[in-house]
Protein backbone atom coordinates (compact mmCIF):
# COMPACT_ATOMS: atom_id res chain seq x y z
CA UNK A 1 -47.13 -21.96 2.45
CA UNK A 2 -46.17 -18.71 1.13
CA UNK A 3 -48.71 -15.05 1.92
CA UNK A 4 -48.96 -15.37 -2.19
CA UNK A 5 -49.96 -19.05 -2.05
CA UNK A 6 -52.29 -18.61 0.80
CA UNK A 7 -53.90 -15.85 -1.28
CA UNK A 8 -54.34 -17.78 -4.38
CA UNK A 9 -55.88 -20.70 -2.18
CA UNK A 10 -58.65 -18.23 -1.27
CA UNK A 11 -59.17 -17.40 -4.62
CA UNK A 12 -60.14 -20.73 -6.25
CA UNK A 13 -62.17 -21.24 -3.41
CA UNK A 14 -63.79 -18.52 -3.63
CA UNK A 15 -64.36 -18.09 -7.60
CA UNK A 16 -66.73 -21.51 -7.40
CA UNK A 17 -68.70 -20.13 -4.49
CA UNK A 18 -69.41 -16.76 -6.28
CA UNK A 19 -72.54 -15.96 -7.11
CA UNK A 20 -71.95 -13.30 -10.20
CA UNK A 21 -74.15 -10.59 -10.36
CA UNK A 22 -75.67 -7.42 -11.93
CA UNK A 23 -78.79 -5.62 -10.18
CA UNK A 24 -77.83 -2.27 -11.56
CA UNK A 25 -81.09 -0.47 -12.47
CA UNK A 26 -79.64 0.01 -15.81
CA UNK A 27 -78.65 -3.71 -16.79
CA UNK A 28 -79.81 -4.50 -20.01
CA UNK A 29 -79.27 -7.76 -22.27
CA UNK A 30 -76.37 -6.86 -23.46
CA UNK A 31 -75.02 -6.62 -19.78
CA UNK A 32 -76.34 -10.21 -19.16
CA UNK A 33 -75.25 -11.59 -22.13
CA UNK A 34 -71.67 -10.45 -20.71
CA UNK A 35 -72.51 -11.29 -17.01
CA UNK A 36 -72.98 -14.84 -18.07
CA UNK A 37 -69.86 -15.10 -20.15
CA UNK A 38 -67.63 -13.89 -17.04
CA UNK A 39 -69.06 -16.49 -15.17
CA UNK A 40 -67.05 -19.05 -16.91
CA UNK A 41 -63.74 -18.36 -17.00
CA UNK A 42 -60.39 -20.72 -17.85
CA UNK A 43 -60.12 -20.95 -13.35
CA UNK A 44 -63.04 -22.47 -13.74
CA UNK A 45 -67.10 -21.36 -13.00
CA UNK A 46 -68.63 -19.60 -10.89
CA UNK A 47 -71.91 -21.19 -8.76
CA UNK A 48 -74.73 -18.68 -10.31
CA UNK A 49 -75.33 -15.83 -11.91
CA UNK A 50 -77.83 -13.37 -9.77
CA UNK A 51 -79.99 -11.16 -12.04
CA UNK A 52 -83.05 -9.12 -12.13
CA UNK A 53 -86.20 -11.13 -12.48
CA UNK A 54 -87.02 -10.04 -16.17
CA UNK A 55 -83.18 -11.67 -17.11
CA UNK A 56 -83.84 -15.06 -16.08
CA UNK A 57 -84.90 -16.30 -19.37
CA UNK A 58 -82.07 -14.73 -21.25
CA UNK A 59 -79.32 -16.35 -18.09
CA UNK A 60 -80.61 -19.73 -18.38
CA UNK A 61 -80.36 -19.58 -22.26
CA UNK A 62 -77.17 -18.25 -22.01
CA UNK A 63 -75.70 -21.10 -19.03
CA UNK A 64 -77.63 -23.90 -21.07
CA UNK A 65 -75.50 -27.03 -19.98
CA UNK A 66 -72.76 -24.60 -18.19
CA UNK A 67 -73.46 -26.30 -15.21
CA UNK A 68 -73.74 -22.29 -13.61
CA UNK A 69 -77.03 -21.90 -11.42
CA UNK A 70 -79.63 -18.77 -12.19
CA UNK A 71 -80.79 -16.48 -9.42
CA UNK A 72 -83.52 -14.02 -9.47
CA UNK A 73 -83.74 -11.55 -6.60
CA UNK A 74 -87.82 -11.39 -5.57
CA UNK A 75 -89.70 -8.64 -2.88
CA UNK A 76 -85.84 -6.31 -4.27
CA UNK A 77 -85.02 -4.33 -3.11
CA UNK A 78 -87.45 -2.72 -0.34
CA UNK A 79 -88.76 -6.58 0.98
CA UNK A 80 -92.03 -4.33 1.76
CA UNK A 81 -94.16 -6.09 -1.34
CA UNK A 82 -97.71 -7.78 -0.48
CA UNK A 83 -97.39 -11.48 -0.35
CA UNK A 84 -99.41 -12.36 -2.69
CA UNK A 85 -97.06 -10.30 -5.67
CA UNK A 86 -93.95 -11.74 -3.97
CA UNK A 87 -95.37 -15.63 -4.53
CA UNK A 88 -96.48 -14.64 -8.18
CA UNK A 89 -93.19 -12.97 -8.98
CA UNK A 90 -91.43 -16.24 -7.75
CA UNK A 91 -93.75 -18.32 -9.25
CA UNK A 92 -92.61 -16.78 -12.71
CA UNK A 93 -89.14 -16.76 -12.59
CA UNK A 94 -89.34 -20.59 -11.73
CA UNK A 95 -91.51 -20.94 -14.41
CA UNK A 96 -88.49 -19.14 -17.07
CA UNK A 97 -85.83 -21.56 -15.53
CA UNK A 98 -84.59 -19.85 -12.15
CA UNK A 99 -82.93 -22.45 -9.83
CA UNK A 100 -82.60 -20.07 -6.64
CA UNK A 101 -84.18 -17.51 -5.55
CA UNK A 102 -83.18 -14.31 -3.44
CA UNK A 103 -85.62 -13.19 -1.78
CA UNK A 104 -85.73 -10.12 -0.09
CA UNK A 105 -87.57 -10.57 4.13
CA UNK A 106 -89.25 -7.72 5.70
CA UNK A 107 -86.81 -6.53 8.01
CA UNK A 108 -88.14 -3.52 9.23
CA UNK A 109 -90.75 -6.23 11.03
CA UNK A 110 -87.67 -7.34 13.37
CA UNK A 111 -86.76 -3.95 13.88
CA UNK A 112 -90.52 -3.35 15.23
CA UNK A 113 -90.21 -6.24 17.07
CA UNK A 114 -92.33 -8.31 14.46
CA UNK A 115 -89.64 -11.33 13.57
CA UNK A 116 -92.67 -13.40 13.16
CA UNK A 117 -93.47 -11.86 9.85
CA UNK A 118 -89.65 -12.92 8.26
CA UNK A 119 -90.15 -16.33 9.53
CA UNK A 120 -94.16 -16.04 7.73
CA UNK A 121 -92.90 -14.58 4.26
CA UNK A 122 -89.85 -17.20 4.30
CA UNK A 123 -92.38 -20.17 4.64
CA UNK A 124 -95.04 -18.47 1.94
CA UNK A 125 -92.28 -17.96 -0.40
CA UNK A 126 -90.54 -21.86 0.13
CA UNK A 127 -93.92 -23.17 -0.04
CA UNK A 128 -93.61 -21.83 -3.94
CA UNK A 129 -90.24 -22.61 -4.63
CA UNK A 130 -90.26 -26.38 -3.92
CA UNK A 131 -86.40 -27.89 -4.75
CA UNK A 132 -85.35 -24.57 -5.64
CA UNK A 133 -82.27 -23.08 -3.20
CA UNK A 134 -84.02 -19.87 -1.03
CA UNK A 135 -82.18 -17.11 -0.06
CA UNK A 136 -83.45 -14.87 2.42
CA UNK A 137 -82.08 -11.65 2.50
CA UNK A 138 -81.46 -10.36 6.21
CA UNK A 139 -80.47 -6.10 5.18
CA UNK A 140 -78.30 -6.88 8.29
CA UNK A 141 -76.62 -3.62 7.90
CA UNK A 142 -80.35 -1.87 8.30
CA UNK A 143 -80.57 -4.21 11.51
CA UNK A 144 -76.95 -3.34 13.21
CA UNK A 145 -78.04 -4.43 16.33
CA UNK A 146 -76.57 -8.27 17.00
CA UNK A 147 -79.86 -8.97 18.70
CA UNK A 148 -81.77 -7.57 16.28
CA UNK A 149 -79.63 -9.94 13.47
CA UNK A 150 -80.27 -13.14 15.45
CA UNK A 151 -83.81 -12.04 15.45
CA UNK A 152 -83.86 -12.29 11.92
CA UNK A 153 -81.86 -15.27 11.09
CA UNK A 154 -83.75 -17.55 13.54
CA UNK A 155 -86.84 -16.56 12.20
CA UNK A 156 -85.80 -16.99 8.72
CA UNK A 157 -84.25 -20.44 9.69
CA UNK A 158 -87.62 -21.27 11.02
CA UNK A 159 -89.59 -20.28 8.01
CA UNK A 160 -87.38 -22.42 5.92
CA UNK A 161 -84.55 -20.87 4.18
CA UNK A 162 -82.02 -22.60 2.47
CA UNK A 163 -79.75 -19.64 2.87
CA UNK A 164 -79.05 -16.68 4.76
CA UNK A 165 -77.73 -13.76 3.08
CA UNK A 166 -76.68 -10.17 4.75
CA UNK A 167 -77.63 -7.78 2.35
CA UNK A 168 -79.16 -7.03 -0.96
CA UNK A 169 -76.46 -3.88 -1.74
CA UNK A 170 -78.69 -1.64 -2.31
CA UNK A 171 -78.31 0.12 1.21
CA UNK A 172 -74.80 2.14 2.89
CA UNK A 173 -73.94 -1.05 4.85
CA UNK A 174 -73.66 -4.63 3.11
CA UNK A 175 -71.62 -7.34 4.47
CA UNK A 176 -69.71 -7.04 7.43
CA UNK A 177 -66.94 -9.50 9.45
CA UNK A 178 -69.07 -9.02 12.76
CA UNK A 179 -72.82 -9.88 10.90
CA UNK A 180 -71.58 -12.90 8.98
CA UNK A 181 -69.67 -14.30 12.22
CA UNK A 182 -73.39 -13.56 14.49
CA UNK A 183 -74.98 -15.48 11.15
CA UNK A 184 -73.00 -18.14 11.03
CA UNK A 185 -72.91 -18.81 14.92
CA UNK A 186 -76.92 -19.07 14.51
CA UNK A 187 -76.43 -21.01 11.56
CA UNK A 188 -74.37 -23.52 14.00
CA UNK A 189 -76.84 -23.47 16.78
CA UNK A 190 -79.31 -24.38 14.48
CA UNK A 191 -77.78 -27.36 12.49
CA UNK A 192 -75.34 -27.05 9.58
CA UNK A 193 -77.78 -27.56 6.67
CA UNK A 194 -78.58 -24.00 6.23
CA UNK A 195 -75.71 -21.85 3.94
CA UNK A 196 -74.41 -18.56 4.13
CA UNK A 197 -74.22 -15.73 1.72
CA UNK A 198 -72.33 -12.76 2.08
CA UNK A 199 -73.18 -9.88 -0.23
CA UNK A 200 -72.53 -6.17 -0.43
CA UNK A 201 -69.39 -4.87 -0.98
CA UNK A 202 -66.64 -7.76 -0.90
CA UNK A 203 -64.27 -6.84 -3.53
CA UNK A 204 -60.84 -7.95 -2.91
CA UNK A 205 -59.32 -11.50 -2.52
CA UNK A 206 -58.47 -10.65 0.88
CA UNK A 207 -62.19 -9.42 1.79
CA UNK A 208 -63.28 -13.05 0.83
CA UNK A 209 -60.87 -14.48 2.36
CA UNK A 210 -62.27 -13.30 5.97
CA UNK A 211 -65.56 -14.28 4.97
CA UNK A 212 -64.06 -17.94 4.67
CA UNK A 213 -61.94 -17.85 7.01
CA UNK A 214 -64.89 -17.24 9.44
CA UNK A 215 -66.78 -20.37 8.18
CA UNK A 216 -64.00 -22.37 8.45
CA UNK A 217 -63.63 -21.73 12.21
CA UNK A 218 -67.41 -21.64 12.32
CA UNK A 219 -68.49 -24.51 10.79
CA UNK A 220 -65.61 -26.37 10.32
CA UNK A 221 -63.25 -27.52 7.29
CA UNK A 222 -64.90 -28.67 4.57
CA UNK A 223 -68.34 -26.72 4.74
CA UNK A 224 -67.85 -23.88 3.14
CA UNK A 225 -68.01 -24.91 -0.60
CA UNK A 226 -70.83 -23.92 -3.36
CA UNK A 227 -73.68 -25.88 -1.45
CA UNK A 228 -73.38 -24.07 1.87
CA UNK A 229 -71.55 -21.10 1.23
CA UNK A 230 -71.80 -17.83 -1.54
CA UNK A 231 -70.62 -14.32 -1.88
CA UNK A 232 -72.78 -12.30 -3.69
CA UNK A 233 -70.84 -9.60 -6.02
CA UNK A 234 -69.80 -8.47 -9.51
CA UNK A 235 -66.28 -7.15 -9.56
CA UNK A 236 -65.08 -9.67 -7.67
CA UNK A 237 -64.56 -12.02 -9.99
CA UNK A 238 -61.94 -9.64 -11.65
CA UNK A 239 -59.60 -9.25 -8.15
CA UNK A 240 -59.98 -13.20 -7.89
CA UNK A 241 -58.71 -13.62 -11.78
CA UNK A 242 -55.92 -11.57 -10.96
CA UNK A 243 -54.52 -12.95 -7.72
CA UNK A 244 -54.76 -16.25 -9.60
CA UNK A 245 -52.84 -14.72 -12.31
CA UNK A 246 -49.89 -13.86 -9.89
CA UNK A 247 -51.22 -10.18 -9.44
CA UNK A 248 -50.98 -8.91 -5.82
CA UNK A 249 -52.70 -5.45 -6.01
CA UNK A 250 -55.76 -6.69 -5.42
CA UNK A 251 -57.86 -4.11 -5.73
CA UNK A 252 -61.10 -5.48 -6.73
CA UNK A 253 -61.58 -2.83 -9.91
CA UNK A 254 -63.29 -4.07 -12.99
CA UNK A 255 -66.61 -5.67 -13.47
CA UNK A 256 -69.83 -4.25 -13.70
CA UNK A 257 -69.36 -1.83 -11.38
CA UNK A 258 -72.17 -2.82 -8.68
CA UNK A 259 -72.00 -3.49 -5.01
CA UNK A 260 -73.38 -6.86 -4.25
């Protein structure tokens, strides 16, 4: 297999284990209106769209019988909100149609030696969402410290996410190699059922391409397809277009312009 063919293998794998998003603070309804129509595309669909709570109605409209999932991002992007206004804003964006939620943990708590509290708002929050997929957002770039990420994925694990997800891109440092592979390996300990979403700054075909390649060695062949595995980002979907379109630069330019 050919470096070209290789790199057009990662792209249609990743393209239907994107997760398309805008969380600029300036998105509008004409930007979702356009967010949802890049998510189908003649390679096929992406797995969601991720948009600000107040766009949910608008996405699932828009996606009606696409067969592309809604996300809402919930506690975004300081994960410092009471509980009580986290479970109410989840409660409504379920109620206009979202199928996952991201939800922003209190990391700072693992940082002051408080894991307890991710593993407490995880539970509150998938105590409200039922059937619908959880995120949990880990801000492993805020965390660095590989103990300090373990921290945090075990206890969201234990408070019942269906996902772990590095970063909301919203801080310097998003997704890295080393934070996904300390993710994953928990994610292995633990049992395979829980997925893995990296977001914050992949751009390029070849940037996904480590992200799978790690949960391929990881988890195993096979696992890393829509149910268990995302990456989180806008532009993206444009570098991914064009390596499928026989265009090698790969540089990840276009989209929306965020950093997810």
């Amino acid at each position: 297999m050919t470096a070209a063919s290789d790199l057009a293998n990662v792209a249609r794998r990743a393209l239907v284990c994107l997760d398309l998003t805008n969380l600029d603070d300036a998105c509008d309804a004409a930007a979702v209106a356009e967010l949802c129509r890049r998510a189908q595309t003649p390679e096929g669909s992406v797995a969601a769209v991720c948009v600000w709570p107040r766009f949910v109605a608008q996405a699932k409209r828009e996606l009606a019988r696409t067969g592309v999932r809604v996300a809402a991002v919930v506690n975004f992007p300081g994960g410092d909100g009471a509980i009580e206004a986290v479970k109410a804003e989840t409660r409504a964006v379920l109620g206009d149609g979202a199928d996952e939620i991201d939800l922003v943990t209190p990391w700072r708590a693992v940082r002051d030696g408080d894991a307890a509290a991710v593993a407490a708002t995880v539970r509150e929050v998938k105590d409200v969402c039922g059937e619908a997929t959880l995120k949990a957002i880990l801000e492993t770039g805020e965390l660095e410290d590989v103990a300090l990420i373990v921290l945090a994925a075990e206890a969201a694990i234990d408070g019942g996410a269906d996902f772990l997800k590095t970063s909301t891109g919203k801080v310097a440092a998003g997704a890295t190699p080393a934070a996904a592979e300390v993710m994953l390996e928990t994610i292995a300990r633990r049992g395979r059922t829980v997925g893995f979403k990296a977001s914050g700054g992949v751009r390029t075909t070849a940037e996904a391409g480590v992200y799978l390649a790690l949960a391929d060695r990881i988890m195993g062949p096979g696992w890393a397809g829509p149910r268990h595995f995302r990456i989180g980002a806008s532009s993206l979907l444009d570098a991914l277009l064009a390596t499928l379109a026989g265009d090698d630069g790969d540089d990840g330019d276009g989209g929306d312009g965020g950093d997810y």
